[in-house]
PDB file of N, CA and C in Angstrom:
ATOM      1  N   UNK A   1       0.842  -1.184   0.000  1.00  0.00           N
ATOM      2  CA  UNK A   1       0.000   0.000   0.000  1.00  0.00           C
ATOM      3  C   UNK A   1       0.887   1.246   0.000  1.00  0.00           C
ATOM      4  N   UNK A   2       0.611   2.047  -0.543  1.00  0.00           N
ATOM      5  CA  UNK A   2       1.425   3.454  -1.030  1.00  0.00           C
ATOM      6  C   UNK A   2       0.499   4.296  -0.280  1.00  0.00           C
ATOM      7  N   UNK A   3       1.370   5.543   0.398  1.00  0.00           N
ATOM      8  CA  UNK A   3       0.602   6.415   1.382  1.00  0.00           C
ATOM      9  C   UNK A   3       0.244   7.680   0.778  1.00  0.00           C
ATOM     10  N   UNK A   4      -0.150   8.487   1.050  1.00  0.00           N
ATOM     11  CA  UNK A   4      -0.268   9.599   0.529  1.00  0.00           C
ATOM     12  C   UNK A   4       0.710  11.018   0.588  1.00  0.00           C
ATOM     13  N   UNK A   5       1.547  10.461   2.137  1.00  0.00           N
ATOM     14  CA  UNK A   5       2.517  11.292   1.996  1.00  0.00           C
ATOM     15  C   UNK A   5       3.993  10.515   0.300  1.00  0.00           C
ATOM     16  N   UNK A   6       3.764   9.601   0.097  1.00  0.00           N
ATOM     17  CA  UNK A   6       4.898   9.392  -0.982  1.00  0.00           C
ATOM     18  C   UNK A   6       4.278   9.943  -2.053  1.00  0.00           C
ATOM     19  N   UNK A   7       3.229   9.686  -2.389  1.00  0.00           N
ATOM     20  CA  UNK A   7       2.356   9.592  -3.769  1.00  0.00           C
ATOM     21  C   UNK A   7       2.854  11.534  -3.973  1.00  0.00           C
ATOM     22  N   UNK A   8       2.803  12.438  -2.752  1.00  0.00           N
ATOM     23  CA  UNK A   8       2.593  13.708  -2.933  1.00  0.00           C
ATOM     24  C   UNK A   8       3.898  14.040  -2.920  1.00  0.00           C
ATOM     25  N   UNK A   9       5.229  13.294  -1.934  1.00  0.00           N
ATOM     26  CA  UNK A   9       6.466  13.637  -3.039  1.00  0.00           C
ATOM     27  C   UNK A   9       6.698  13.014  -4.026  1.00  0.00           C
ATOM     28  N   UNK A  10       6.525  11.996  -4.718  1.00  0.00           N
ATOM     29  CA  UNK A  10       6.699  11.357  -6.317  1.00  0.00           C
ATOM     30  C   UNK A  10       6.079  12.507  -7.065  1.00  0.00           C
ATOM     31  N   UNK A  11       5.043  13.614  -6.700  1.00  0.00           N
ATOM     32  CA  UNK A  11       4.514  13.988  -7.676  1.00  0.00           C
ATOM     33  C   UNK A  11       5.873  15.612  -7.651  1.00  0.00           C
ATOM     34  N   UNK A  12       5.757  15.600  -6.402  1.00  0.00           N
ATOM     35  CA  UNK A  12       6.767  17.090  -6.346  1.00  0.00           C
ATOM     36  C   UNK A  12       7.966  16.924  -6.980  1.00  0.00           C
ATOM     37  N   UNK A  13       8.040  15.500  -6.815  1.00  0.00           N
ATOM     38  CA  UNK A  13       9.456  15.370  -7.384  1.00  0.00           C
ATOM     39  C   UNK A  13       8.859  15.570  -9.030  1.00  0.00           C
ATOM     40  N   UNK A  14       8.486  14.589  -9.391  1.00  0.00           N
ATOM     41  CA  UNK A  14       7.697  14.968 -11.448  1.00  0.00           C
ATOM     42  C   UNK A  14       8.122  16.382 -11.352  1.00  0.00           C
ATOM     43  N   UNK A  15       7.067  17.057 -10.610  1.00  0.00           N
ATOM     44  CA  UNK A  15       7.073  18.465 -11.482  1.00  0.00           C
ATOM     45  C   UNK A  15       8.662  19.068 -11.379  1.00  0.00           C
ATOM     46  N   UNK A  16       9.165  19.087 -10.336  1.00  0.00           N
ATOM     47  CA  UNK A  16      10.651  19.468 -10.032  1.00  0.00           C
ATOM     48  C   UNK A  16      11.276  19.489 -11.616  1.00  0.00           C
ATOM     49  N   UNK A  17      11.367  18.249 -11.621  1.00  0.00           N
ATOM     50  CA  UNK A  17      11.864  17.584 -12.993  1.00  0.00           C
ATOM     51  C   UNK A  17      11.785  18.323 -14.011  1.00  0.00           C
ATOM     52  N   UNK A  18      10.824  18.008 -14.313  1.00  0.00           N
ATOM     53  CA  UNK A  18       9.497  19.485 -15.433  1.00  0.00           C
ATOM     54  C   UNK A  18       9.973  20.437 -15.629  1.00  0.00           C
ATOM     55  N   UNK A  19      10.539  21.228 -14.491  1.00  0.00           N
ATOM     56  CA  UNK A  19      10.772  22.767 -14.188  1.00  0.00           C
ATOM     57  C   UNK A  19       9.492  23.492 -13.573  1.00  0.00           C
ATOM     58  N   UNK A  20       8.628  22.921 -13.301  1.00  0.00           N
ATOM     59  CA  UNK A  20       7.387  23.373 -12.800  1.00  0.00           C
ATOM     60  C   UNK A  20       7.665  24.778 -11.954  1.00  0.00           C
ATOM     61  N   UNK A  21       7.143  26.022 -11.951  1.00  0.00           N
ATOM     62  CA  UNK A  21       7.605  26.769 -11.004  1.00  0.00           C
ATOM     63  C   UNK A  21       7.089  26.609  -9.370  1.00  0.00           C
ATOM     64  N   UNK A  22       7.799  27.248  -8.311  1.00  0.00           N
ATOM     65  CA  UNK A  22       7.627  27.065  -7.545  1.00  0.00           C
ATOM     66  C   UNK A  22       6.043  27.518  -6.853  1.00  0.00           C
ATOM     67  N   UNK A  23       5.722  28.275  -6.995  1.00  0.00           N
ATOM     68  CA  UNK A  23       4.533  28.666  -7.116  1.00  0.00           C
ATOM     69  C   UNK A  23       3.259  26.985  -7.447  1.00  0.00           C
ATOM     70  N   UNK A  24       3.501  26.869  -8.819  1.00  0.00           N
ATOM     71  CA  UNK A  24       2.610  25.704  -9.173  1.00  0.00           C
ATOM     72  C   UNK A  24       3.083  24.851  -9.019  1.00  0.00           C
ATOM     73  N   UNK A  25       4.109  24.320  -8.153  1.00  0.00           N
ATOM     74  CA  UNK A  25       4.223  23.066  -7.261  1.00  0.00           C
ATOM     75  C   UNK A  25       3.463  23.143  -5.842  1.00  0.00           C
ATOM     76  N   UNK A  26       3.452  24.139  -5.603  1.00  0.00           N
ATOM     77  CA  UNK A  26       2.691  24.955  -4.332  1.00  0.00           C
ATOM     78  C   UNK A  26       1.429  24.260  -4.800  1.00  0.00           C
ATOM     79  N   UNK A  27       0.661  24.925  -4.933  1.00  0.00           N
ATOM     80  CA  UNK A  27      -0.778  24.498  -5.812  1.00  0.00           C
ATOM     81  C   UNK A  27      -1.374  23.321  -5.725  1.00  0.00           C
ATOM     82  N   UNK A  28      -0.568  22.896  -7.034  1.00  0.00           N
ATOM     83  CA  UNK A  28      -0.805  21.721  -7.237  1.00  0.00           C
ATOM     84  C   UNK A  28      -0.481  20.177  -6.485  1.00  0.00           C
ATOM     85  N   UNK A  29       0.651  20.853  -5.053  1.00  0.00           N
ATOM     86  CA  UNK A  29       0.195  20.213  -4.372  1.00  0.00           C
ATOM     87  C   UNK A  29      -0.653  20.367  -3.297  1.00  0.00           C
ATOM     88  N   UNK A  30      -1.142  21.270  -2.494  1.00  0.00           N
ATOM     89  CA  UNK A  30      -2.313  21.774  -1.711  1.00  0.00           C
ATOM     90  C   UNK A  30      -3.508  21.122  -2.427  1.00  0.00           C
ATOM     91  N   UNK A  31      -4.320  21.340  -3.813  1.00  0.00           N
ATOM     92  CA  UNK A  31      -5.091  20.626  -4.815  1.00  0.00           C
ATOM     93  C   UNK A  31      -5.063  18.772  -4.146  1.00  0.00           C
ATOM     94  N   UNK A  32      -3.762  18.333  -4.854  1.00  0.00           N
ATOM     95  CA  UNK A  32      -3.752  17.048  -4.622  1.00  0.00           C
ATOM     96  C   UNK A  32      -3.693  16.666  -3.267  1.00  0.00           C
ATOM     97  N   UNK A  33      -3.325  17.224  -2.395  1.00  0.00           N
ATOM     98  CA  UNK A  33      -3.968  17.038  -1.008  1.00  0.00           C
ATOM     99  C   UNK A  33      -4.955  16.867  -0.157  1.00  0.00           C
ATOM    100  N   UNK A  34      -5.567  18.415  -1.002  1.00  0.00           N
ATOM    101  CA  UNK A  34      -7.111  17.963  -0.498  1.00  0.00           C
ATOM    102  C   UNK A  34      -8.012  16.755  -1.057  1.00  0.00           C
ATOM    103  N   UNK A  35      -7.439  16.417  -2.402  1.00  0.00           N
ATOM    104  CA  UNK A  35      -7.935  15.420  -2.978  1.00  0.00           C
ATOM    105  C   UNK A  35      -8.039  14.091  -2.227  1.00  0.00           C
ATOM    106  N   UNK A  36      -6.695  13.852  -2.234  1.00  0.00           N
ATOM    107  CA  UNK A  36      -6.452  12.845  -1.132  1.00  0.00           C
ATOM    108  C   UNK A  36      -7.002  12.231   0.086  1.00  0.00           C
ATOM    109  N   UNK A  37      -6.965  13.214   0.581  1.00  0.00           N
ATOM    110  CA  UNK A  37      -7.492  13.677   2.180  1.00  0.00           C
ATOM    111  C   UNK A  37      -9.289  13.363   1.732  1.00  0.00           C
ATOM    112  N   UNK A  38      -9.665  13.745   1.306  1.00  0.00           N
ATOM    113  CA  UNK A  38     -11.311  13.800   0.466  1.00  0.00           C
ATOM    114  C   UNK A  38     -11.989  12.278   0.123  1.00  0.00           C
ATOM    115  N   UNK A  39     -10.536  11.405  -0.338  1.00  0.00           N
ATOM    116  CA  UNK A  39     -11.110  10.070  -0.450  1.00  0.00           C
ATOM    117  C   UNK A  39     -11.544   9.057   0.443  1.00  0.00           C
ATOM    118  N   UNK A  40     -10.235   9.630   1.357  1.00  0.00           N
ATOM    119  CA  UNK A  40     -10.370   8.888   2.422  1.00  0.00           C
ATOM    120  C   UNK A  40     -10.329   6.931   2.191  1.00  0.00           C
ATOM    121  N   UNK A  41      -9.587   6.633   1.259  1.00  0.00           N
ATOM    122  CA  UNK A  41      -9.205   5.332   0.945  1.00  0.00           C
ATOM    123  C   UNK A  41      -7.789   4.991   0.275  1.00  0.00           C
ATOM    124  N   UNK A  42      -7.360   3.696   0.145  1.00  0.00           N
ATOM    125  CA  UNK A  42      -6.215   3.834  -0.594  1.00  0.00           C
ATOM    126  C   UNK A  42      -6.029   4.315  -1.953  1.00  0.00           C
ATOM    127  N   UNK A  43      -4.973   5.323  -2.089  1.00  0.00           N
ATOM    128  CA  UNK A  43      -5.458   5.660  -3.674  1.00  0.00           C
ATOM    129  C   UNK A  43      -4.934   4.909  -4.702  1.00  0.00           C
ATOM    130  N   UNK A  44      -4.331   3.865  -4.553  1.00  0.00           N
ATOM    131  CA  UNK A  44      -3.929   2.723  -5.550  1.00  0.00           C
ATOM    132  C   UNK A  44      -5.392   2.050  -6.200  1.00  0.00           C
ATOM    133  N   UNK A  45      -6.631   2.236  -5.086  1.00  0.00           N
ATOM    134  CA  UNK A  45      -7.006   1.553  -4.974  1.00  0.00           C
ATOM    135  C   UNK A  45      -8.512   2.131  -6.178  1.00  0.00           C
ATOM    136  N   UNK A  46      -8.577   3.142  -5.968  1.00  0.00           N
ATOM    137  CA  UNK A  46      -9.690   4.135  -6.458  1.00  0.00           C
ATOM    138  C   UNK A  46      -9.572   4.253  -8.479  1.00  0.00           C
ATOM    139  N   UNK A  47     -10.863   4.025  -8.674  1.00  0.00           N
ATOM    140  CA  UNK A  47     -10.996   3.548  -9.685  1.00  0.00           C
ATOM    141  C   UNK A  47     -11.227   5.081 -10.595  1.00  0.00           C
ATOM    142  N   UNK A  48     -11.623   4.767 -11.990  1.00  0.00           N
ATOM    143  CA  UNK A  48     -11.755   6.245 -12.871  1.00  0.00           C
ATOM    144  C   UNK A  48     -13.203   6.525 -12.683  1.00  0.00           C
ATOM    145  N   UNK A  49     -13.797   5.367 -12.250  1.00  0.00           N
ATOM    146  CA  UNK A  49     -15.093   5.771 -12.274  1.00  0.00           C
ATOM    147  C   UNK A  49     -15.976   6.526 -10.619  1.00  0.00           C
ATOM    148  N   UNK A  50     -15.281   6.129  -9.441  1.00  0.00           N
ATOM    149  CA  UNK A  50     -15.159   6.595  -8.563  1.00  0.00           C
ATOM    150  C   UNK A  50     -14.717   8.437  -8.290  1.00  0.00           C
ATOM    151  N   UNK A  51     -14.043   8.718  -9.114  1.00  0.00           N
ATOM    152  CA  UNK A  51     -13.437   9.892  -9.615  1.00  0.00           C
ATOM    153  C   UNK A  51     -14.248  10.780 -10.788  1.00  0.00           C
ATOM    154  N   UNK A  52     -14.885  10.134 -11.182  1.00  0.00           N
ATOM    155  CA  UNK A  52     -15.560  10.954 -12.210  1.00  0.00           C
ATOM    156  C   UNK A  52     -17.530  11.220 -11.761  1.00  0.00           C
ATOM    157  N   UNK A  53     -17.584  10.378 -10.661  1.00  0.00           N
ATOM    158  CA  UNK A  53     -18.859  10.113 -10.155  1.00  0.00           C
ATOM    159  C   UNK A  53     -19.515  11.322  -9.326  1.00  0.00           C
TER     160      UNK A  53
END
């Protein structure tokens, strides 16, 4: 099971990569946080249709 604190640096790290500015690493991770936090399940686990519902 993958937690949500990794899932949200794997992603900081992506954008890093990217060149993403600092600003919209900000963002976009606060966004994916609340997301997270919102499911309240594993997110490996959460389907496209769960997400689009």
């Amino acid at each position: 099971m993958v937690n949500s604190a990794e899932i949200l640096d794997a992603f900081v790290a992506w954008m890093e990569l990217r060149g993403y500015r600092p600003g919209t690493i900000r963002q976009y991770f606060y966004d994916v946080k609340r997301f997270l936090n919102w499911l309240k399940k594993d997110p490996t686990k959460v389907t496209e249709q769960e997400i689009s519902a």
